[in-house]
Each structure stands twice: as C-alpha cells, then as structure tokens.
N, C-alpha and C. Protein backbone atom coordinates (compact mmCIF):
# COMPACT_ATOMS: atom_id res chain seq x y z
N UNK A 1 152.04 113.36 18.58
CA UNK A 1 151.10 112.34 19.04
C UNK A 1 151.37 111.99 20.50
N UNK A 2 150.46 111.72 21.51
CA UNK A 2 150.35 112.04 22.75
C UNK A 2 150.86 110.26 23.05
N UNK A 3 151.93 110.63 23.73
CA UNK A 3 152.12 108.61 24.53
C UNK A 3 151.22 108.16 25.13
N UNK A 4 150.82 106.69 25.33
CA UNK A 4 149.62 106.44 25.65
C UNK A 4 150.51 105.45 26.81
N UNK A 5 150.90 105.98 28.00
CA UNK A 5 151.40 105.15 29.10
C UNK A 5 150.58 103.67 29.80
N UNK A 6 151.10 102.98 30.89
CA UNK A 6 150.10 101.29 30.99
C UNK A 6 149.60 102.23 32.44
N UNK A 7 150.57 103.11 32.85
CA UNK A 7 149.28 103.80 34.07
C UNK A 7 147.82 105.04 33.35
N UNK A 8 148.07 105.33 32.28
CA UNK A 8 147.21 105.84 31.83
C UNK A 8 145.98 104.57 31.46
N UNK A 9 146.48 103.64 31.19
CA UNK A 9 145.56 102.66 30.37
C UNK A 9 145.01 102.10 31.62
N UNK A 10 145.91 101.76 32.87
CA UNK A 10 145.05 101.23 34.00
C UNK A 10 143.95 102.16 35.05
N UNK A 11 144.18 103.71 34.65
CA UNK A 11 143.40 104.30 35.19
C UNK A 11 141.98 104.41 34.74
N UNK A 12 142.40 104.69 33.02
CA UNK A 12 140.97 104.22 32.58
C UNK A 12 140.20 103.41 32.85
N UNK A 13 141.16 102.11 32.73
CA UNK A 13 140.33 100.35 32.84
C UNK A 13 139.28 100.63 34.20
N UNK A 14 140.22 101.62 35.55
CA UNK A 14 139.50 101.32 37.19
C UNK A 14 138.42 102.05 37.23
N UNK A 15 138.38 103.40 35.66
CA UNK A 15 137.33 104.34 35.65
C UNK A 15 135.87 103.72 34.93
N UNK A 16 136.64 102.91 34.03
CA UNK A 16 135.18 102.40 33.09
C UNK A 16 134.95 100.63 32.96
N UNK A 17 136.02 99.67 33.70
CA UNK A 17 135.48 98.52 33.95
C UNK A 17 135.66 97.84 31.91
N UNK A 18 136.53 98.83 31.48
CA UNK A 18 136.56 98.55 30.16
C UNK A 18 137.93 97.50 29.86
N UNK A 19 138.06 96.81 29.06
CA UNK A 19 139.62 95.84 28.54
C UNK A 19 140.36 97.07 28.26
N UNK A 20 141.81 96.14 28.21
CA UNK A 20 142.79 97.03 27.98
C UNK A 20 142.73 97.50 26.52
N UNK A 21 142.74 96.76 25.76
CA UNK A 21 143.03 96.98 24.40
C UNK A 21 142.13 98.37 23.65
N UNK A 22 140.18 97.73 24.28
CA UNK A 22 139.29 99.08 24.20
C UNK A 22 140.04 100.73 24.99
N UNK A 23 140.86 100.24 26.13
CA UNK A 23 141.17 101.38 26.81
C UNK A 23 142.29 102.37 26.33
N UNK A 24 142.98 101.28 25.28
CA UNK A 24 144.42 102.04 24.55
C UNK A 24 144.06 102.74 23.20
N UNK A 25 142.90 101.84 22.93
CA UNK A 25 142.25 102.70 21.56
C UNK A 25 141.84 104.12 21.88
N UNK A 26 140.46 103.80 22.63
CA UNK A 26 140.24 104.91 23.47
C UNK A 26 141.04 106.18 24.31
N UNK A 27 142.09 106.01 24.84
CA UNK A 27 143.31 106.91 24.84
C UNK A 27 143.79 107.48 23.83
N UNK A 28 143.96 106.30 22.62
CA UNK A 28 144.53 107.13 21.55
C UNK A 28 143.72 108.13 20.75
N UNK A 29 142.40 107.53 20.75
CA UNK A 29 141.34 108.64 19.82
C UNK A 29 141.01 110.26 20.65
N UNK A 30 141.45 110.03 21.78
CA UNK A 30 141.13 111.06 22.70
C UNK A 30 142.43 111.43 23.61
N UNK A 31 143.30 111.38 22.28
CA UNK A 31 144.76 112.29 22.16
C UNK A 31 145.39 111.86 24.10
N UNK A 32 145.32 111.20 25.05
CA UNK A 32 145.43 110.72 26.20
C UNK A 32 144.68 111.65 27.12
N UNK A 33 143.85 112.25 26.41
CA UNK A 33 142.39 112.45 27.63
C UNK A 33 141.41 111.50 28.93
N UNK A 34 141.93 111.06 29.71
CA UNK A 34 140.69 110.08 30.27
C UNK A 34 139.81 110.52 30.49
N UNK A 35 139.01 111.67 30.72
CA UNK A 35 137.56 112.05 30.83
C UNK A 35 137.13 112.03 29.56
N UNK A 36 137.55 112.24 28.59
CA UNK A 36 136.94 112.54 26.96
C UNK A 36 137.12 111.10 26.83
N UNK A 37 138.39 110.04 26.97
CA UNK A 37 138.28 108.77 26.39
C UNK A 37 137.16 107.37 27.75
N UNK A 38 136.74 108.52 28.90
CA UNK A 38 135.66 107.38 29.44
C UNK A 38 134.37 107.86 28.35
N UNK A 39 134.14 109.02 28.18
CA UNK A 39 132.62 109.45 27.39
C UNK A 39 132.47 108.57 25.82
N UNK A 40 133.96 108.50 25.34
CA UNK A 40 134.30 107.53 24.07
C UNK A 40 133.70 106.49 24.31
N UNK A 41 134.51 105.79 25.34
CA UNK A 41 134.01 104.19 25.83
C UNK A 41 132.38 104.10 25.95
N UNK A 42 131.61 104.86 26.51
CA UNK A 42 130.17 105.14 27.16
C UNK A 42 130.15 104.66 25.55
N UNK A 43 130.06 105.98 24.68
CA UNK A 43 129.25 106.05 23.60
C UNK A 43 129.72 104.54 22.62
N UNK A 44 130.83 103.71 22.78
CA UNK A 44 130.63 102.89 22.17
C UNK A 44 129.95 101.51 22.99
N UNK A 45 129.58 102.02 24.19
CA UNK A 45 128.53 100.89 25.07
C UNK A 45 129.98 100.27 26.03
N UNK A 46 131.25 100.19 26.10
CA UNK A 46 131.83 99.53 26.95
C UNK A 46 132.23 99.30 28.07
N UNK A 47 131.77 100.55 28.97
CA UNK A 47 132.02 100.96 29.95
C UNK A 47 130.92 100.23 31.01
N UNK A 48 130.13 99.34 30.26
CA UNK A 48 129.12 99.01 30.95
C UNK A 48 129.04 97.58 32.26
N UNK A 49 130.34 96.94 32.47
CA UNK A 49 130.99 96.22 33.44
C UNK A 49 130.65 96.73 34.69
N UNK A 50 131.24 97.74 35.38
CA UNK A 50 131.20 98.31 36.75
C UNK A 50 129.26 98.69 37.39
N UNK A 51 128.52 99.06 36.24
CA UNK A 51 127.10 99.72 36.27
C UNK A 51 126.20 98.06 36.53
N UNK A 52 127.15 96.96 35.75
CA UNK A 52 126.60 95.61 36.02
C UNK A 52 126.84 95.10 37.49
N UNK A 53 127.57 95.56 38.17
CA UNK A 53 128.03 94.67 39.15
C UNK A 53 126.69 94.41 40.09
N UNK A 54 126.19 95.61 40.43
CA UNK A 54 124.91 95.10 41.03
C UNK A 54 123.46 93.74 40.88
N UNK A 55 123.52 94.11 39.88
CA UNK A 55 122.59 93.47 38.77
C UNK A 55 122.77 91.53 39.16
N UNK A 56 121.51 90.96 39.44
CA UNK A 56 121.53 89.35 39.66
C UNK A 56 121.59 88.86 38.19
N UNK A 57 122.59 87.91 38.45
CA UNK A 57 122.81 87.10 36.94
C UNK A 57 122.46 85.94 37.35
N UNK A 58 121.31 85.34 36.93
CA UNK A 58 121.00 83.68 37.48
C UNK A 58 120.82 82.46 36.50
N UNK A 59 120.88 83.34 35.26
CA UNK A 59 120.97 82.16 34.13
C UNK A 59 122.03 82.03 33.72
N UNK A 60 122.57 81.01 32.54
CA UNK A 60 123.67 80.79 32.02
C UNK A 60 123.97 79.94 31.28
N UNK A 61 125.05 78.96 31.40
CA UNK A 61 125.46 77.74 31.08
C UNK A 61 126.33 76.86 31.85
N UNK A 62 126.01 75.36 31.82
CA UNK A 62 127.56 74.87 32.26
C UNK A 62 128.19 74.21 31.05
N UNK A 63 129.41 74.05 30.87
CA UNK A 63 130.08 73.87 29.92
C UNK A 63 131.13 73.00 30.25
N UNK A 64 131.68 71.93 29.45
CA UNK A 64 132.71 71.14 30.34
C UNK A 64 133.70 71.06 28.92
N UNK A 65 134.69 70.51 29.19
CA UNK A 65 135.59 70.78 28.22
C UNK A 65 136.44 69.36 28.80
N UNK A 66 137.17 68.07 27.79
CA UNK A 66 137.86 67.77 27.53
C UNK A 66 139.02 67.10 26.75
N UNK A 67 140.13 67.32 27.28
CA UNK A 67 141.68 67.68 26.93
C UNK A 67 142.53 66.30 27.27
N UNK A 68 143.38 66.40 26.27
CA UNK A 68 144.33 64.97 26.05
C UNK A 68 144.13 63.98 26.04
N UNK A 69 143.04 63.72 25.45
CA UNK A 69 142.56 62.36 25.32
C UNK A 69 141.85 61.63 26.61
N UNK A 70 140.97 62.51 27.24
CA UNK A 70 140.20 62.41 28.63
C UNK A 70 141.29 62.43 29.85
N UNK A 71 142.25 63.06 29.56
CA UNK A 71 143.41 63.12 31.05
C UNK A 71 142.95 63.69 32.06
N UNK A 72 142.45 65.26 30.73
CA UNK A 72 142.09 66.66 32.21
C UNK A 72 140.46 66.36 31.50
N UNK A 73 139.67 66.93 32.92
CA UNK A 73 138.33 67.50 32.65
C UNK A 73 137.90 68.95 33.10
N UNK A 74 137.32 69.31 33.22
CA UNK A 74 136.52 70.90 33.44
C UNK A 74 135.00 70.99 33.18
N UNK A 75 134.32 71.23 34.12
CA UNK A 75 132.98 71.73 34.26
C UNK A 75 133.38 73.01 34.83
N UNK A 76 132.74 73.99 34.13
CA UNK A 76 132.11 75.53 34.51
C UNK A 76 130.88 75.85 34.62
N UNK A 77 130.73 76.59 35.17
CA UNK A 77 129.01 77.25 35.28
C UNK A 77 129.46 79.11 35.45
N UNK A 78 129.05 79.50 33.95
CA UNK A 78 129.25 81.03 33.76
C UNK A 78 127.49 81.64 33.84
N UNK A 79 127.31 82.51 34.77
CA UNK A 79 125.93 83.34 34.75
C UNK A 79 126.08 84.57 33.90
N UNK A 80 124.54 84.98 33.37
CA UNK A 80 124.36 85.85 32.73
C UNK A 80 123.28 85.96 33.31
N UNK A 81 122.10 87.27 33.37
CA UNK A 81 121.72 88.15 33.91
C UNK A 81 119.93 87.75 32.91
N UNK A 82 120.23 86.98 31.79
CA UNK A 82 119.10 86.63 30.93
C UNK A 82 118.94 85.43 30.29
N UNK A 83 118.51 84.73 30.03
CA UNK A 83 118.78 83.41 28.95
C UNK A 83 118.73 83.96 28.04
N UNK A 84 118.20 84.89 26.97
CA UNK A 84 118.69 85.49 25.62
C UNK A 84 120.13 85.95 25.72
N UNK A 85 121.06 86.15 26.45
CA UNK A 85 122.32 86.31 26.72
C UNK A 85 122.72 85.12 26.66
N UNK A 86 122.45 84.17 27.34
CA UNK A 86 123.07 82.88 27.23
C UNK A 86 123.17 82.05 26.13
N UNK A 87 122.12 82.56 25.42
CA UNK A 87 122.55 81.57 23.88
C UNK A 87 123.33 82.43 22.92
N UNK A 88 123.83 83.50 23.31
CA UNK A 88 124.59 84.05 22.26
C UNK A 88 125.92 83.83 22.10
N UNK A 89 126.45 83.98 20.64
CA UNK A 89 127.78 83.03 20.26
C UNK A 89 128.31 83.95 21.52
N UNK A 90 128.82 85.29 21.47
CA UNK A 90 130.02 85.44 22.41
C UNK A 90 129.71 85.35 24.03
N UNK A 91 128.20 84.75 24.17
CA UNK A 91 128.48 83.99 25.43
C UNK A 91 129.23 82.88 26.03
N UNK A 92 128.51 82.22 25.05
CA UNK A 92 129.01 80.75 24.94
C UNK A 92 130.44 80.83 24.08
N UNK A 93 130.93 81.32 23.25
CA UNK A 93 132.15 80.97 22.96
C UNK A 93 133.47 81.52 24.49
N UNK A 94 132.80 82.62 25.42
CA UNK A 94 133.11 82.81 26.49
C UNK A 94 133.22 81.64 27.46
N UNK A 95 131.97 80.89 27.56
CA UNK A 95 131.99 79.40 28.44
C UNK A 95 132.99 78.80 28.25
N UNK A 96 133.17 78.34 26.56
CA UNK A 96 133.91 77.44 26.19
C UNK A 96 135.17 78.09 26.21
N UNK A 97 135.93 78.76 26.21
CA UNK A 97 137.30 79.40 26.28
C UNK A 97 137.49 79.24 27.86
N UNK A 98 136.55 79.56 28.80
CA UNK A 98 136.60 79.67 29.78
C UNK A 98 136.77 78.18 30.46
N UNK A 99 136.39 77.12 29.72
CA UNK A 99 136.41 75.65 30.29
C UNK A 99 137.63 75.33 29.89
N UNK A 100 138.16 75.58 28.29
CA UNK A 100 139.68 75.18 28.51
C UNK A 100 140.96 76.00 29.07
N UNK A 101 140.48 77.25 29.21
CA UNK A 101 141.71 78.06 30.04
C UNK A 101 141.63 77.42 31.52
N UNK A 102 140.72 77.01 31.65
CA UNK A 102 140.93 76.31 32.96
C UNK A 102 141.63 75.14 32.93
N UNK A 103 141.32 74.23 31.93
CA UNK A 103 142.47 72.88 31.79
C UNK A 103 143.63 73.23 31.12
N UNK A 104 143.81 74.54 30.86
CA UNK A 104 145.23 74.37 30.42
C UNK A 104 146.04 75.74 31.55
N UNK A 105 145.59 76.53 32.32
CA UNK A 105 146.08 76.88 33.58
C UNK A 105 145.86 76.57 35.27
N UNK A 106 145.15 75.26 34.80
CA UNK A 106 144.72 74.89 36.91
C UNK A 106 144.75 75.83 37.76
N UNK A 107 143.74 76.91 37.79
CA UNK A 107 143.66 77.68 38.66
C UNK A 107 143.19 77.50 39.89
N UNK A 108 143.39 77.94 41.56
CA UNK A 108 143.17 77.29 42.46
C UNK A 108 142.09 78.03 42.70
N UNK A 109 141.48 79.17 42.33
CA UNK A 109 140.14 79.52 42.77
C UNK A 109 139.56 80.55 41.77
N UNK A 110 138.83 81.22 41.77
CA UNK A 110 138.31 82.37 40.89
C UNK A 110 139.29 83.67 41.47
N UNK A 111 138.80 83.82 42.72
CA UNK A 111 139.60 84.97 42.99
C UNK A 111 139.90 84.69 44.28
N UNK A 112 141.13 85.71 44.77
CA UNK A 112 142.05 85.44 46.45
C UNK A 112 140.87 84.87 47.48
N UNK A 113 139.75 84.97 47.22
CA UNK A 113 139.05 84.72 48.57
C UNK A 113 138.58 83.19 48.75
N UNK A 114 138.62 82.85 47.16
CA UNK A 114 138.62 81.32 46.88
C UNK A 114 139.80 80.29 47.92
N UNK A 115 141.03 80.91 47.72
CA UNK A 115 142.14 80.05 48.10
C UNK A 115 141.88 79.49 49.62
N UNK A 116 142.02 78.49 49.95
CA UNK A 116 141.86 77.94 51.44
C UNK A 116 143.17 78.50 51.85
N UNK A 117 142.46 78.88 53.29
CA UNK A 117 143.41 79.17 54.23
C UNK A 117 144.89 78.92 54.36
N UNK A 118 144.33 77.30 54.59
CA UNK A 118 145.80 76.69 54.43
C UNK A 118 147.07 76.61 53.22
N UNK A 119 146.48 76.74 52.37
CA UNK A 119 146.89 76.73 51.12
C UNK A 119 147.99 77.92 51.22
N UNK A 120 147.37 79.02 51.78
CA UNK A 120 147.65 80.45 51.64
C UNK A 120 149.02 80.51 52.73
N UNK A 121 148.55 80.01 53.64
CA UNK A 121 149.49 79.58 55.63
C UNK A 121 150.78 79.06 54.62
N UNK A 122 150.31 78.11 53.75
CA UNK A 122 152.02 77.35 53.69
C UNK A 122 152.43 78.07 52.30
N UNK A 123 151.54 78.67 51.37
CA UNK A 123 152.74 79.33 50.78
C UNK A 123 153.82 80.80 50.95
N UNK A 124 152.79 80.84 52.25
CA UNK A 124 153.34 82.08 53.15
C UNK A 124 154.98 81.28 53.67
N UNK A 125 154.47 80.45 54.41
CA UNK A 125 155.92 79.30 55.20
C UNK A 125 157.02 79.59 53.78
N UNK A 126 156.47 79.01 52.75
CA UNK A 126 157.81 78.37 51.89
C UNK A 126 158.57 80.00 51.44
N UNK A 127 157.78 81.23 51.17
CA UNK A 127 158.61 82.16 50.78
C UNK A 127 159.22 82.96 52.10
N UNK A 128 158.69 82.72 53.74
CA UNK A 128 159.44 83.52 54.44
C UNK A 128 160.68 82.30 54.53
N UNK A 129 160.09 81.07 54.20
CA UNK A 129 161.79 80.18 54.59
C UNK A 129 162.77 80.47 53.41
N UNK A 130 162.12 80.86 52.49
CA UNK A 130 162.92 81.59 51.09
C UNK A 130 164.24 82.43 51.10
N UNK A 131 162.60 83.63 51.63
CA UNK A 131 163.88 84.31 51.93
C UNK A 131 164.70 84.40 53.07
N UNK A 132 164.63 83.87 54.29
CA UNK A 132 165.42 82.96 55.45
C UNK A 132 167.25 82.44 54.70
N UNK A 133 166.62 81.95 53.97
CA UNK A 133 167.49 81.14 53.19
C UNK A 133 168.46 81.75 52.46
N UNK A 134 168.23 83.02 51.82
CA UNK A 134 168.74 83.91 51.08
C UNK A 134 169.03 85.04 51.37
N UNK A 135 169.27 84.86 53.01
CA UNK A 135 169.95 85.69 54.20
C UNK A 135 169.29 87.08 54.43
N UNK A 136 168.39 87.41 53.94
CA UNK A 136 167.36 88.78 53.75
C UNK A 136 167.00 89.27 55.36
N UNK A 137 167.11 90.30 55.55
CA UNK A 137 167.35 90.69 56.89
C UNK A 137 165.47 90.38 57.38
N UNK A 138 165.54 90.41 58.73
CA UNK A 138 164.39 89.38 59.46
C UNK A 138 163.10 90.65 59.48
N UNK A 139 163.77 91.85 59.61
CA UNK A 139 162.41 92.91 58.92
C UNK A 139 161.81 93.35 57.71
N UNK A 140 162.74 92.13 56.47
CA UNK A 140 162.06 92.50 55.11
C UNK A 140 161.26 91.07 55.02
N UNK A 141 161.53 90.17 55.76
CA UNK A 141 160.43 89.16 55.71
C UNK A 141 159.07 88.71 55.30
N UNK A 142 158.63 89.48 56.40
CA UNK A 142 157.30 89.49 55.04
C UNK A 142 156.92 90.12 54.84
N UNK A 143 157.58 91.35 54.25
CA UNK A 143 157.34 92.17 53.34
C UNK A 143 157.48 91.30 51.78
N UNK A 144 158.44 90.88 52.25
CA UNK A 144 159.03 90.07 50.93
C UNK A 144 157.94 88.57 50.57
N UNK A 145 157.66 88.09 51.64
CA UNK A 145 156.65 86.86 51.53
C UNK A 145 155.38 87.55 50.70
N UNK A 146 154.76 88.52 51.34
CA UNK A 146 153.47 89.02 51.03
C UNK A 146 153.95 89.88 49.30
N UNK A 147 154.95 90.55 49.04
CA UNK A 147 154.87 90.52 47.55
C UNK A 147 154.84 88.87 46.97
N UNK A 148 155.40 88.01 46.88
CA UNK A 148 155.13 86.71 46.66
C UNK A 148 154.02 86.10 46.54
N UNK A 149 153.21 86.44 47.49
CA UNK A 149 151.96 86.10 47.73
C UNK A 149 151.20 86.68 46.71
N UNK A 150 151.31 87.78 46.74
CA UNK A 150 150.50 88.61 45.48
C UNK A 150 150.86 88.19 44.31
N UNK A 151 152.52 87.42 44.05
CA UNK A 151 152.20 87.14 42.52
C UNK A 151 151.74 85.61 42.03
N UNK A 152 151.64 85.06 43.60
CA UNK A 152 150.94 83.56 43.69
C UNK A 152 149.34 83.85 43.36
N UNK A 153 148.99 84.84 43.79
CA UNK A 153 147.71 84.69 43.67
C UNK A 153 147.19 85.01 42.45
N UNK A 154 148.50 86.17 41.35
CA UNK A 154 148.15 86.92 40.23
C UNK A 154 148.61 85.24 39.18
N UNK A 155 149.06 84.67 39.61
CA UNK A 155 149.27 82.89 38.94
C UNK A 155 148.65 82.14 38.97
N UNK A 156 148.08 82.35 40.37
CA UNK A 156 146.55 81.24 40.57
C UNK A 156 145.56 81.33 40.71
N UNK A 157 145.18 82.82 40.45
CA UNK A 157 143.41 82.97 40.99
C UNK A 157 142.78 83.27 39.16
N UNK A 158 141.43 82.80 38.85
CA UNK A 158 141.25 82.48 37.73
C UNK A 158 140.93 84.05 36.73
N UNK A 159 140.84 85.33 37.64
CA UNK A 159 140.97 86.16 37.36
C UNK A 159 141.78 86.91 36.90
N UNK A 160 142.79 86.84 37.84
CA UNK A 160 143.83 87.46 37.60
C UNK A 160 145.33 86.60 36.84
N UNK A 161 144.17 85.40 35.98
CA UNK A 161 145.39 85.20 35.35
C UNK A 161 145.34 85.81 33.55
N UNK A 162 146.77 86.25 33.17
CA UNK A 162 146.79 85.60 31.80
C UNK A 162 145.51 84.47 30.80
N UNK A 163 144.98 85.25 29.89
CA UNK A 163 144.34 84.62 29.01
C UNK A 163 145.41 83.59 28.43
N UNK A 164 144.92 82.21 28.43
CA UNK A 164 146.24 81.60 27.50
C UNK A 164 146.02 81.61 26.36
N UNK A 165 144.56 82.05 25.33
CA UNK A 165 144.34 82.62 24.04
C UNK A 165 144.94 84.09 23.83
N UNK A 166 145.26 84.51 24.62
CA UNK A 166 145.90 85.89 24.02
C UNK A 166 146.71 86.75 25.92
N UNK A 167 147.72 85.99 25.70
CA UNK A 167 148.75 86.57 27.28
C UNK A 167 148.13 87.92 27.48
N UNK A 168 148.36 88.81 26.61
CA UNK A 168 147.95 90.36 27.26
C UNK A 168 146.68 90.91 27.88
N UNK A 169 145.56 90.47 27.80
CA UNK A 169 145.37 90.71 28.76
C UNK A 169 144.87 89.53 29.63
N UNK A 170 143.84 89.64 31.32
CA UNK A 170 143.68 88.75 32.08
C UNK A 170 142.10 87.92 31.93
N UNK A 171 141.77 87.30 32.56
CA UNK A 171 140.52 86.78 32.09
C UNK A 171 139.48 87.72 32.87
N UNK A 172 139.76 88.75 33.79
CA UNK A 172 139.19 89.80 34.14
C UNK A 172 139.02 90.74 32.94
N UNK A 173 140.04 90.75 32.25
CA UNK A 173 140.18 91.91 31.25
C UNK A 173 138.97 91.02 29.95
N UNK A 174 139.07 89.72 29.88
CA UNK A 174 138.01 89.19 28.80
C UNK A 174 136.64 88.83 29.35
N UNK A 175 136.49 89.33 30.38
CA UNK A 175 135.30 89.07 30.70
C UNK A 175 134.49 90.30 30.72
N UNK A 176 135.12 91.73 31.21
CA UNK A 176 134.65 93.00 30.84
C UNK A 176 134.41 93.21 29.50
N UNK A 177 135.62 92.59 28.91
CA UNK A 177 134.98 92.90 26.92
C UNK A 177 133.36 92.07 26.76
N UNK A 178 133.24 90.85 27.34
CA UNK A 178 132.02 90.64 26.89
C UNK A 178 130.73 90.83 27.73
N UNK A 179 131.08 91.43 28.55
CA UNK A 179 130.09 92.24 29.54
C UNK A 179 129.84 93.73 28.71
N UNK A 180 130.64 94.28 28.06
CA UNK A 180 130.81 95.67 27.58
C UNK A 180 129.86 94.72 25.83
N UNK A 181 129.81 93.88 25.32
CA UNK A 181 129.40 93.05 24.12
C UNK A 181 128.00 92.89 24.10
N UNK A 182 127.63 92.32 25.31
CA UNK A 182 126.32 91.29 26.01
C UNK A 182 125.76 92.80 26.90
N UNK A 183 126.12 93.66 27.38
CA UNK A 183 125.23 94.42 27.85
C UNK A 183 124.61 93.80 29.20
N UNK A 184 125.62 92.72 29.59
CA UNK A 184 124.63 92.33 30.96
C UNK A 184 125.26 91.76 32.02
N UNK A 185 125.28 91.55 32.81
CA UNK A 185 126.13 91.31 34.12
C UNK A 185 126.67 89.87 33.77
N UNK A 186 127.74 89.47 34.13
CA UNK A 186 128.19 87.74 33.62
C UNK A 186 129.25 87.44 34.53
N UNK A 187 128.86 86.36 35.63
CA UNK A 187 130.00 85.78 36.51
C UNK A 187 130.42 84.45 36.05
N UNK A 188 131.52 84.37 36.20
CA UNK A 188 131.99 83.00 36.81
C UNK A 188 131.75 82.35 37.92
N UNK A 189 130.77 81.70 38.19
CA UNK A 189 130.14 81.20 39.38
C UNK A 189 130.92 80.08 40.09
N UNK A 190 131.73 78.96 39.59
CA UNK A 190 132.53 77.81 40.21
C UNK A 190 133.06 77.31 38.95
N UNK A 191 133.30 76.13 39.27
CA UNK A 191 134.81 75.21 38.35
C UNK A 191 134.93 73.96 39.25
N UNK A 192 135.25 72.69 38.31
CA UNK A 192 135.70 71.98 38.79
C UNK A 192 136.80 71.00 37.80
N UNK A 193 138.35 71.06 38.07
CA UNK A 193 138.79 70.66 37.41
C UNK A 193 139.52 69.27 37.80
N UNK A 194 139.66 68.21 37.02
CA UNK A 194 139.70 67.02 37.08
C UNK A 194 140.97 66.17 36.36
N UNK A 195 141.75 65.79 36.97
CA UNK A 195 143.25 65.34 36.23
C UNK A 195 143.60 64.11 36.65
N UNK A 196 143.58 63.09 35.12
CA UNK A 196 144.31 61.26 36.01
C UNK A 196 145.30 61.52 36.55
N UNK A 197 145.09 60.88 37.95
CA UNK A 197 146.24 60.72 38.77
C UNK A 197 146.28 61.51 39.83
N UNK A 198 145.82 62.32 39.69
CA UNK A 198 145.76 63.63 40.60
C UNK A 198 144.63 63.29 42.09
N UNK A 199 145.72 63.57 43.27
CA UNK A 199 144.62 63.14 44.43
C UNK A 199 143.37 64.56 44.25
C-alpha cells in the first residue's frame, strides 16, 4: 500500500483547491497518483474551489453569534454567488461556525493583507528585539523575524487559522469543502468582533 505523504496531500490541495481530508482519500483510492486522484476529485465535484475564484458572489448572509453571556459579539457577512445557495443548511451552518470561530479565535483580519501596517511594523520590532536578545547573529535577523511573522500571521489571519471545530484542517481548508458541496463561489467578505472591556 502506497504512503500517502502531507507533501503529496499539499500538492494535490494547490492542484484542485480541494480539503485535506477529500485530498488523502483521494490519494489513497488512486494508490498516490495525483493526476488520477485530481480526475477522482473532478468526478466527485470537489475540485470545484479554484474554477470559482473568478465568479461574483454578491448574495449571502450576515450572521452574528453571541458568547458568554453577551461578553464577546461577532457579526459576519459570508457571500455566495446565488441566494438558493444561501439558504442551504451547509451554507448557513458555514456562517454560523464561521461567527463563532471568530469569537472563540479573535482573528486580526481574513487574510495578511487585512493586517494594518502598523500592527505588522511592531510585530516585526518585538521579534527582531527577540532575537537581539537571544544573541542571534545581526545577519539572521530578519530572517528570523520574517519566519515569525509568517507564523503570526498563520495565528492571526482568519484563513489561515486552525478550525477550532476540528484543529486539522484551516478555515481555508473548510471553506473549499463547502465550495466543492455548494458548487459556487463563497467569500468571507468582513467581521466584526466585539469584547467587554476591550478598547
């Protein structure tokens, strides 16, 4: 039986826009073929994420969600490409997962381009004073800041985090499953999350 490696599974994912889990099945039924296991994916409709990207999604829902007894709040607004998409359970059970993964991971934007500048300037400061600090010679600097950076952003951008319904895969990875489900283009358009006390 053929090993089914996480660079085999991520090459698929960059070939067909498919989740991981569809992509390890798919490897396995097609003995670790990726051309035979993208034609798999096709024929079970999942591959259909990347063919969406073009495609205007202008309907949807907003959805708000709250947590601990009104502490945190969350408004989302997720697009879909149809309003018959939008009333369907795994749309909307998408919204709603999507409103509390947001109150229970405070993400600072959807994705890296979200993050303000500044935001980005000083968490650059705190890891080159890091590693400053931890005597790291002055040409691995930011080399060393900018891996940091990348795993600040794989912590804080709403994509690239961890599902907190299921760690393995990212909310990139659950949003292709129901794009590959729904058959139709579906963004995360904004967020706004809301916490007592919080300036």
């Amino acid at each position: 039986m053929t090993t089914i490696s996480a660079g085999m599974v991520k090459q698929l994912r960059e070939k067909s826009g498919a989740g991981i889990m569809d992509c390890k099945q798919a490897l396995t039924e097609c003995e670790g073929d990726i051309e035979k296991a993208v034609d798999f994916l096709r024929k079970k409709g999942l591959a259909t994420a990347k063919k969406r990207a073009g495609r205007v999604a202008r309907e949807g829902a907003v959805q708000s969600y709250i947590h601990m007894g009104g502490k945190i709040g969350v408004l989302v607004e997720v697009n879909s490409e149809t309003d018959f998409v939008a009333k369907t359970d795994d749309f909307l059970d998408f919204v709603k997962n999507i409103a509390m993964h947001i109150a229970a991971s405070n993400p600072v934007g959807i994705v890296e381009e979200d993050v303000p500048r500044e935001v980005i300037d000083r968490e650059k400061e705190i890891y080159r004073a890091q590693a400053l600090e931890m005597g790291k010679p002055e040409k691995m600097i930011d080399k060393i800041a900018e891996g940091k950076l990348n795993k600040f952003f794989k912590e804080s951008c709403l994509m690239h985090q961890a599902y907190v319904k299921d760690p393995n895969m990212s909310i990139a990875d659950y949003l292709n499953d129901v794009i590959a489900k729904t058959g139709e283009k579906i963004t995360v358009k904004r967020f706004a999350r809301f916490q007592i006390g919080e300036a």
